[in-house]
C-alpha atoms as a PDB file:
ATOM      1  CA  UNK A   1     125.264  58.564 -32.471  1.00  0.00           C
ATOM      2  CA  UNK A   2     124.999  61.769 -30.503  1.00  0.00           C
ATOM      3  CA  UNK A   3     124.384  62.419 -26.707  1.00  0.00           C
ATOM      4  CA  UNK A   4     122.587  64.800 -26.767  1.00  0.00           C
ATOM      5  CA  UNK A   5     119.335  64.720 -25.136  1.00  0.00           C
ATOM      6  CA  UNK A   6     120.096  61.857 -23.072  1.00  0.00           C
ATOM      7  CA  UNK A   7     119.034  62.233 -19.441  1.00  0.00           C
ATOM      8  CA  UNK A   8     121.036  62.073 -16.489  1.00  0.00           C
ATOM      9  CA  UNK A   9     124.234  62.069 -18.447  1.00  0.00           C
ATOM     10  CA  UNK A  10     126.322  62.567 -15.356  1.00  0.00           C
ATOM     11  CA  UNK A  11     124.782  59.082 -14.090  1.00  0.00           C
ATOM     12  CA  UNK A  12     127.243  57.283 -16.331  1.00  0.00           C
ATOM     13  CA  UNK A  13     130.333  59.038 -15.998  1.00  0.00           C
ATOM     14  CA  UNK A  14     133.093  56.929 -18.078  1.00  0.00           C
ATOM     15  CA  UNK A  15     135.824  58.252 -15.679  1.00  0.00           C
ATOM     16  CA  UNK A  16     136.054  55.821 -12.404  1.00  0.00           C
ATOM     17  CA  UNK A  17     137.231  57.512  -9.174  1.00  0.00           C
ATOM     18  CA  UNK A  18     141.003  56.152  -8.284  1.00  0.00           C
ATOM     19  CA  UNK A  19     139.773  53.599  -5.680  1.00  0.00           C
ATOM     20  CA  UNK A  20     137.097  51.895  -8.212  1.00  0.00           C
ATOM     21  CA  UNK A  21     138.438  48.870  -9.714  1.00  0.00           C
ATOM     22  CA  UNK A  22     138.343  49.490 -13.538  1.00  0.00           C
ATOM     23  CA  UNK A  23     139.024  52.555 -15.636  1.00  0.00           C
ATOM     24  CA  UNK A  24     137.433  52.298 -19.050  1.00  0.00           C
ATOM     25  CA  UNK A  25     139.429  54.042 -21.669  1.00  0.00           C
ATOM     26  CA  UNK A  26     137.232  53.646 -24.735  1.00  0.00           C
ATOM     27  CA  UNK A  27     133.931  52.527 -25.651  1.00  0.00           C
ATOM     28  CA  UNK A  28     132.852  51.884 -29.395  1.00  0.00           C
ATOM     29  CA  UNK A  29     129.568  51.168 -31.328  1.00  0.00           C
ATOM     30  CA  UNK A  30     130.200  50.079 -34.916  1.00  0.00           C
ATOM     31  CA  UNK A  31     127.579  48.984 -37.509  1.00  0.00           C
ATOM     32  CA  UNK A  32     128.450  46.171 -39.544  1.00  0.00           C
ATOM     33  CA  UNK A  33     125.632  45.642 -42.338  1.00  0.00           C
ATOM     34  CA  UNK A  34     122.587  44.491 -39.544  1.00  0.00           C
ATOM     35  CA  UNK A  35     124.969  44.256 -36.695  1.00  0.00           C
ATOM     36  CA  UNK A  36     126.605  46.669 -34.223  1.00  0.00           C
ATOM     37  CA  UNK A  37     129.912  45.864 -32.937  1.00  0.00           C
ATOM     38  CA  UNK A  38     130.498  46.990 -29.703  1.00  0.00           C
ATOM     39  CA  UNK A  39     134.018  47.372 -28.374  1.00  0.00           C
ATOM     40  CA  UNK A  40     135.781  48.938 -24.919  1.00  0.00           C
ATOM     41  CA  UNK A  41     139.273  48.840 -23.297  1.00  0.00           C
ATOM     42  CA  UNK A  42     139.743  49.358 -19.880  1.00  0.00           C
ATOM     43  CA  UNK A  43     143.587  50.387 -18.290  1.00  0.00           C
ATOM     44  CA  UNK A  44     143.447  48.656 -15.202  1.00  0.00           C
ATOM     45  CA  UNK A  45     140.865  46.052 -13.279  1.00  0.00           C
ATOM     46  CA  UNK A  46     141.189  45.039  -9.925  1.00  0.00           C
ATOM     47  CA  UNK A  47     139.172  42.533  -8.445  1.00  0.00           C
ATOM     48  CA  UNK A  48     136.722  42.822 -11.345  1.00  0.00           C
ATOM     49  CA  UNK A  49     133.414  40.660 -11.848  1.00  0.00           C
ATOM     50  CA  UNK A  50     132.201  40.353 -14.710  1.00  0.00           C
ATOM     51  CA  UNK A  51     130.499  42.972 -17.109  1.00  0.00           C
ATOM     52  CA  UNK A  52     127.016  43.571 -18.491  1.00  0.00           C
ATOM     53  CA  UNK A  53     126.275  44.431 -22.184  1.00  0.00           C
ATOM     54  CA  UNK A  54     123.156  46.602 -21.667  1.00  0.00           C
ATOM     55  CA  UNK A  55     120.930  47.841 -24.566  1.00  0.00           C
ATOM     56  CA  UNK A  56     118.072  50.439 -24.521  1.00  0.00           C
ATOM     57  CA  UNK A  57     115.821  51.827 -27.331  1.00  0.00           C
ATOM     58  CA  UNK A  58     115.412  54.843 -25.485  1.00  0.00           C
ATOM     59  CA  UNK A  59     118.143  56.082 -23.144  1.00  0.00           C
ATOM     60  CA  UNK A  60     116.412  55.195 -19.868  1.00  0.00           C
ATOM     61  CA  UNK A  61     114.887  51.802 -19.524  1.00  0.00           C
ATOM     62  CA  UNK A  62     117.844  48.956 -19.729  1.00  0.00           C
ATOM     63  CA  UNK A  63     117.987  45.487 -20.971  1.00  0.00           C
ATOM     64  CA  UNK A  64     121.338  43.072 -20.036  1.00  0.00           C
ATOM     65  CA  UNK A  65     121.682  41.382 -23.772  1.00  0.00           C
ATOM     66  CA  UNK A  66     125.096  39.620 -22.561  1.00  0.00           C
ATOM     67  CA  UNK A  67     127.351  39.057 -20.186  1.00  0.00           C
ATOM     68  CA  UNK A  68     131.329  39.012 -20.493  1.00  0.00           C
ATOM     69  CA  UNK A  69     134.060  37.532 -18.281  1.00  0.00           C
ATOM     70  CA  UNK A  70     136.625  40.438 -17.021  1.00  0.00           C
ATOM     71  CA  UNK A  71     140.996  39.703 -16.431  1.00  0.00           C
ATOM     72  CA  UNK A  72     139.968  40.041 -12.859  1.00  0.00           C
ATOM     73  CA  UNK A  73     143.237  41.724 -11.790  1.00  0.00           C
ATOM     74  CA  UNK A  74     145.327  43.466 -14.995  1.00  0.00           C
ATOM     75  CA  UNK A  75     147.366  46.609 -14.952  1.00  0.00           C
ATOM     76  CA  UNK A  76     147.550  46.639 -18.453  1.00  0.00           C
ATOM     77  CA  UNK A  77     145.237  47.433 -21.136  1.00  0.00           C
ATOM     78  CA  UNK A  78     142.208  45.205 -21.865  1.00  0.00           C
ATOM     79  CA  UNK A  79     140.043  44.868 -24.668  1.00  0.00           C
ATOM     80  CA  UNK A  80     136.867  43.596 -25.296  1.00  0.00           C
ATOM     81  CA  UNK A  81     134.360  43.463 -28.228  1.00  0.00           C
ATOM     82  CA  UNK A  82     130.659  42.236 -28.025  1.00  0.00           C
ATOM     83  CA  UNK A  83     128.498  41.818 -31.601  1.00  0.00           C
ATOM     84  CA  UNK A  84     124.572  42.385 -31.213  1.00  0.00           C
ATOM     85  CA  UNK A  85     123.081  40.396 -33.851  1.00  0.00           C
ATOM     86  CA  UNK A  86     119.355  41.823 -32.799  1.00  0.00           C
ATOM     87  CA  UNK A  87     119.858  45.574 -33.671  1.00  0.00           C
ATOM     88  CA  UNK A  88     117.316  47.473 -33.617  1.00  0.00           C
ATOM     89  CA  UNK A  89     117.033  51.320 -35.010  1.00  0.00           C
ATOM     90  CA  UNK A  90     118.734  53.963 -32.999  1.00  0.00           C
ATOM     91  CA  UNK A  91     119.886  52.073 -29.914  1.00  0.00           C
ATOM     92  CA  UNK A  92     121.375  52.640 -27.335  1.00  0.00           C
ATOM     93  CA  UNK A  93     124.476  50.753 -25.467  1.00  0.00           C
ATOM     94  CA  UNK A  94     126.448  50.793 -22.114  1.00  0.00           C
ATOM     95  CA  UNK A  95     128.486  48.313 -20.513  1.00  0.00           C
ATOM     96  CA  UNK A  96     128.442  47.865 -16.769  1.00  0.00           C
ATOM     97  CA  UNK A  97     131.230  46.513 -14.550  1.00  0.00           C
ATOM     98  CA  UNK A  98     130.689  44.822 -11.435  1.00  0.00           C
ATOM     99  CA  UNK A  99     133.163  43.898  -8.915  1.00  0.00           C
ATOM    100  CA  UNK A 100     133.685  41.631  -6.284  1.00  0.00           C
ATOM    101  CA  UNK A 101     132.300  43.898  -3.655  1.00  0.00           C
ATOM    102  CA  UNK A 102     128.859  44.121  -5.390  1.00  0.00           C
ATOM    103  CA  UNK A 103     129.630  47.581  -6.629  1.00  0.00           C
ATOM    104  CA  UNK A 104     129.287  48.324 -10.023  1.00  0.00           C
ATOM    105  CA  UNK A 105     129.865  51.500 -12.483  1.00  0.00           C
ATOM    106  CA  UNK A 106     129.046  52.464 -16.058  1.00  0.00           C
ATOM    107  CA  UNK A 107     130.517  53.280 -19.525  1.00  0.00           C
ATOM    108  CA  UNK A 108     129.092  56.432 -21.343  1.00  0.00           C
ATOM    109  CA  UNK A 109     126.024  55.528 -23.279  1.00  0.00           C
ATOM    110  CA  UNK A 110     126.490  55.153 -27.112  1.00  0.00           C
ATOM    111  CA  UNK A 111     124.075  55.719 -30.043  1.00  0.00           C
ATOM    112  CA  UNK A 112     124.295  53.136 -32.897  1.00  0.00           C
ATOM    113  CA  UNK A 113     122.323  54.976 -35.695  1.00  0.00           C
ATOM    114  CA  UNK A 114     124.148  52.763 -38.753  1.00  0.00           C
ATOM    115  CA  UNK A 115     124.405  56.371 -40.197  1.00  0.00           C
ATOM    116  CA  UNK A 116     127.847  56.900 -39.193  1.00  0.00           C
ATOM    117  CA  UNK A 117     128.840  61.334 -39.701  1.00  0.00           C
ATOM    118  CA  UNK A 118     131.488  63.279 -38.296  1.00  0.00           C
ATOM    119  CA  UNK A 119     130.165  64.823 -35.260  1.00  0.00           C
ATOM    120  CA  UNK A 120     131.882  66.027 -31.522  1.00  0.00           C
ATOM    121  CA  UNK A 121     130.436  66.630 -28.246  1.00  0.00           C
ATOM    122  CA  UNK A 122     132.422  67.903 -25.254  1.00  0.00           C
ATOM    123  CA  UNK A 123     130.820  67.815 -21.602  1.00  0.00           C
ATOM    124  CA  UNK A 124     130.764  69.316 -18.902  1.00  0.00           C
ATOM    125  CA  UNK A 125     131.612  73.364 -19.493  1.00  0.00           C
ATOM    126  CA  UNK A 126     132.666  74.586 -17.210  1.00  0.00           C
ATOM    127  CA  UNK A 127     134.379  71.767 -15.940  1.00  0.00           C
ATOM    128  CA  UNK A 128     136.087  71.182 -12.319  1.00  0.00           C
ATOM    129  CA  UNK A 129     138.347  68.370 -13.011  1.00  0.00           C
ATOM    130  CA  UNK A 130     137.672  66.649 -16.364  1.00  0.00           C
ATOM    131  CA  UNK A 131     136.173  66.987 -19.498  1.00  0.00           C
ATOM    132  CA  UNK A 132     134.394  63.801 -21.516  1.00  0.00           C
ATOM    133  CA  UNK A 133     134.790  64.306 -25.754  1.00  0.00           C
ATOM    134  CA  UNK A 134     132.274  61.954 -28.178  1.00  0.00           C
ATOM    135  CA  UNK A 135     133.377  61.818 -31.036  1.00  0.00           C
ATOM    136  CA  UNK A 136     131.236  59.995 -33.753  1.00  0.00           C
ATOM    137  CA  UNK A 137     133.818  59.142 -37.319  1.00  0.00           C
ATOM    138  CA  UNK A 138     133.380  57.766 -40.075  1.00  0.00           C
ATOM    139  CA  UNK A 139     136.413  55.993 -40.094  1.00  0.00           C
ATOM    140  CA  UNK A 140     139.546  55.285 -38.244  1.00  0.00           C
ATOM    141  CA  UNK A 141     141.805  58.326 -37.556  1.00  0.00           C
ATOM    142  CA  UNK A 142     143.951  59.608 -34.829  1.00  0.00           C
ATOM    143  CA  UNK A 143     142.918  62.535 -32.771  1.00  0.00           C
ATOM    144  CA  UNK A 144     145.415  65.623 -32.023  1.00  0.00           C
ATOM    145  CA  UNK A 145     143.798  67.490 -28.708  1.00  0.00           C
ATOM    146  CA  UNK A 146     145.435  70.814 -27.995  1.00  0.00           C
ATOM    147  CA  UNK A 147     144.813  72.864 -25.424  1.00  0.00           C
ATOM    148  CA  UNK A 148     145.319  76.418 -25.247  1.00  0.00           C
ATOM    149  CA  UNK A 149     145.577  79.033 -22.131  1.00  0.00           C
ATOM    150  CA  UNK A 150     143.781  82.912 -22.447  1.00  0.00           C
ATOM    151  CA  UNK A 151     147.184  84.357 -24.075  1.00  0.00           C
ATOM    152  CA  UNK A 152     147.333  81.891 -26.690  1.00  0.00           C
ATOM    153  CA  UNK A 153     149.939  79.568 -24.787  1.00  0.00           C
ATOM    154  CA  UNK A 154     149.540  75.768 -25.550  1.00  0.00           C
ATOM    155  CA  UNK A 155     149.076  74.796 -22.046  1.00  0.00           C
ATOM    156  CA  UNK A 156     148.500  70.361 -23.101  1.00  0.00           C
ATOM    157  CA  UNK A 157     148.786  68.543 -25.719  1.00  0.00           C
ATOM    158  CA  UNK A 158     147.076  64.722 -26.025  1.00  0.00           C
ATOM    159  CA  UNK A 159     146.628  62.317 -28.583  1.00  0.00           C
ATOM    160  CA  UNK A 160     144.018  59.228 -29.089  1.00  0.00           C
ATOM    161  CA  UNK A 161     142.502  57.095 -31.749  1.00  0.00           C
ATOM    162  CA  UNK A 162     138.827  56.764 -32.829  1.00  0.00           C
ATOM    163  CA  UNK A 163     137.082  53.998 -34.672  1.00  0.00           C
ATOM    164  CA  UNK A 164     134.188  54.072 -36.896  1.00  0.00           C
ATOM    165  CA  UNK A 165     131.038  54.979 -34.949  1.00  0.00           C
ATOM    166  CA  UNK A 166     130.888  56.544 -32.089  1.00  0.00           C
ATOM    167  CA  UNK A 167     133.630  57.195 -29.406  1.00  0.00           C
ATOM    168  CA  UNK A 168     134.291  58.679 -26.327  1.00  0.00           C
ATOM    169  CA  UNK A 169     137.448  59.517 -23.900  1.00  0.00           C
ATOM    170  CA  UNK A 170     138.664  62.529 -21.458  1.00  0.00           C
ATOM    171  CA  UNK A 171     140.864  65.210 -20.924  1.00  0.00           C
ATOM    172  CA  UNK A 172     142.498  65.828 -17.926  1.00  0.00           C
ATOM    173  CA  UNK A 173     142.253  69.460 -16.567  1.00  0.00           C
ATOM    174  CA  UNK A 174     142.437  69.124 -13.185  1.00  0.00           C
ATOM    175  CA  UNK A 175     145.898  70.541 -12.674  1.00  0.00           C
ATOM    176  CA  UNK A 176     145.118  73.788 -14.894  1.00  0.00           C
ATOM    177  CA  UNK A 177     143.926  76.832 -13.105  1.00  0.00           C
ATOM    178  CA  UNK A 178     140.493  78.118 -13.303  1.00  0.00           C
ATOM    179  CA  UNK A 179     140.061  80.357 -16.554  1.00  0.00           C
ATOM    180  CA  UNK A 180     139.210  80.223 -20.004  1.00  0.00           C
ATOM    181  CA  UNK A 181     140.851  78.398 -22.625  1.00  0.00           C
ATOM    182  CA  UNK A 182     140.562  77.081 -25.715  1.00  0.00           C
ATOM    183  CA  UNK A 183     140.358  73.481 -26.694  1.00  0.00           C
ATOM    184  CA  UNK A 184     141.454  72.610 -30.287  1.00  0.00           C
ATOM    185  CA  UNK A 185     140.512  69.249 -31.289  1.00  0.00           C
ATOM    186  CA  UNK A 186     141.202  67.578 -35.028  1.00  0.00           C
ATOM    187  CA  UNK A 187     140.938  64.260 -36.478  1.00  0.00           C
ATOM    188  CA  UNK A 188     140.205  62.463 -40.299  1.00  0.00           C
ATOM    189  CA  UNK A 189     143.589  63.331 -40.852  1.00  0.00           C
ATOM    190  CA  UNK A 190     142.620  66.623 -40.199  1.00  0.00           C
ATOM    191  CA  UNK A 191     139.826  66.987 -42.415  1.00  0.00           C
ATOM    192  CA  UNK A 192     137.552  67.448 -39.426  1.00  0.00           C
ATOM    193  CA  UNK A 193     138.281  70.480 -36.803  1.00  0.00           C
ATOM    194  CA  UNK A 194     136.796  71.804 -33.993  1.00  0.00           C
ATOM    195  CA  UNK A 195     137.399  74.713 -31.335  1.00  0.00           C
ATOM    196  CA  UNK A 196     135.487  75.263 -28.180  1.00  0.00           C
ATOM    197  CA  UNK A 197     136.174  77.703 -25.800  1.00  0.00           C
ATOM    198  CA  UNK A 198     136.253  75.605 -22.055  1.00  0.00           C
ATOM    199  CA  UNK A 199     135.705  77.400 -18.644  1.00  0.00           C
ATOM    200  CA  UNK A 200     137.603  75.697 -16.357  1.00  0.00           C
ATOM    201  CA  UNK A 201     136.563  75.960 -12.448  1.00  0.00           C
END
């Protein structure tokens, strides 16, 4: 359920821009015996559509398998699950929103394997304002982020949850100043740890 070597990566950035009417907060692919489970919460919609369940085999040509009705306007989290009883090996999922303006934006693209392991990407580096983390679990933990500055100074600290399969969220580094530091990530009840060194721009 990695991302890696997936092209265009940036093309389906799961972080909206402020004036786009949804911000997705999590997307999930689960395997359940022959089926995948998708599920996604989003913090806000504003005069949302609708959105398209999309499914690939190979990262770059798309096929809508469903569509789902949206709150339309919500402040609050949403969520929303979607099961794909027509799996095939290895694919690949997104889900699109569309609003009422036509416009529409993606999700980050998942990778249901149904071989769940413990595995963690973290894009871009450097990074300018935020950094995207997949995380693929197998199982349900919570997620302790820590964030530390060139002297060793814990400069953020954020929490989140991940489900079984494969997850993604972001960190917020926009109001850090540009330098190295050290991102300490751990989850599995903290069987599972991970340091990267970040360059932030």
């Amino acid at each position: 359920m990695s991302l890696s070597g997936l092209p265009d990566i940036s093309a389906v950035d799961p972080s909206p821009l402020t004036q786009q009417p949804v911000q997705f907060t999590l997307f999930n692919a689960k395997c359940d015996n022959k089926k995948v489970l998708l599920t996604w919460k989003t913090a806000q919609e504003q005069n949302t559509s609708h959105f398209d369940i999309e499914k690939s085999e190979d990262g770059i040509h798309w096929t809508v398998i469903s569509t789902s009705p949206v709150a339309g306007s919500s402040n609050s989290e949403r969520s929303y699950s979607f099961t794909d009883n027509n799996t095939v090996q290895n694919s690949y999922y997104r889900i699109v929103e569309f609003d009422l303006d036509g416009r529409s934006q993606f999700t980050s693209i998942v990778q249901a394997t149904c071989n769940p392991t413990n595995t963690f990407n973290l894009w871009p580096n450097p990074v300018h304002d935020k950094a995207f983390i997949n995380i693929t679990a197998d199982n349900a933990s919570q997620v302790m982020i820590k964030i530390f500055d060139s002297k060793g100074s814990l400069v953020k600290k954020q929490r989140a949850m991940v489900l079984q399969g494969s997850n993604q969220f972001n960190v917020d580094m926009k109001p850090l100043p540009g330098g190295i530091y050290s991102l300490s990530i751990d989850w599995n009840n903290g069987q599972m740890k991970k340091t990267i060194q970040v360059l932030k721009q």
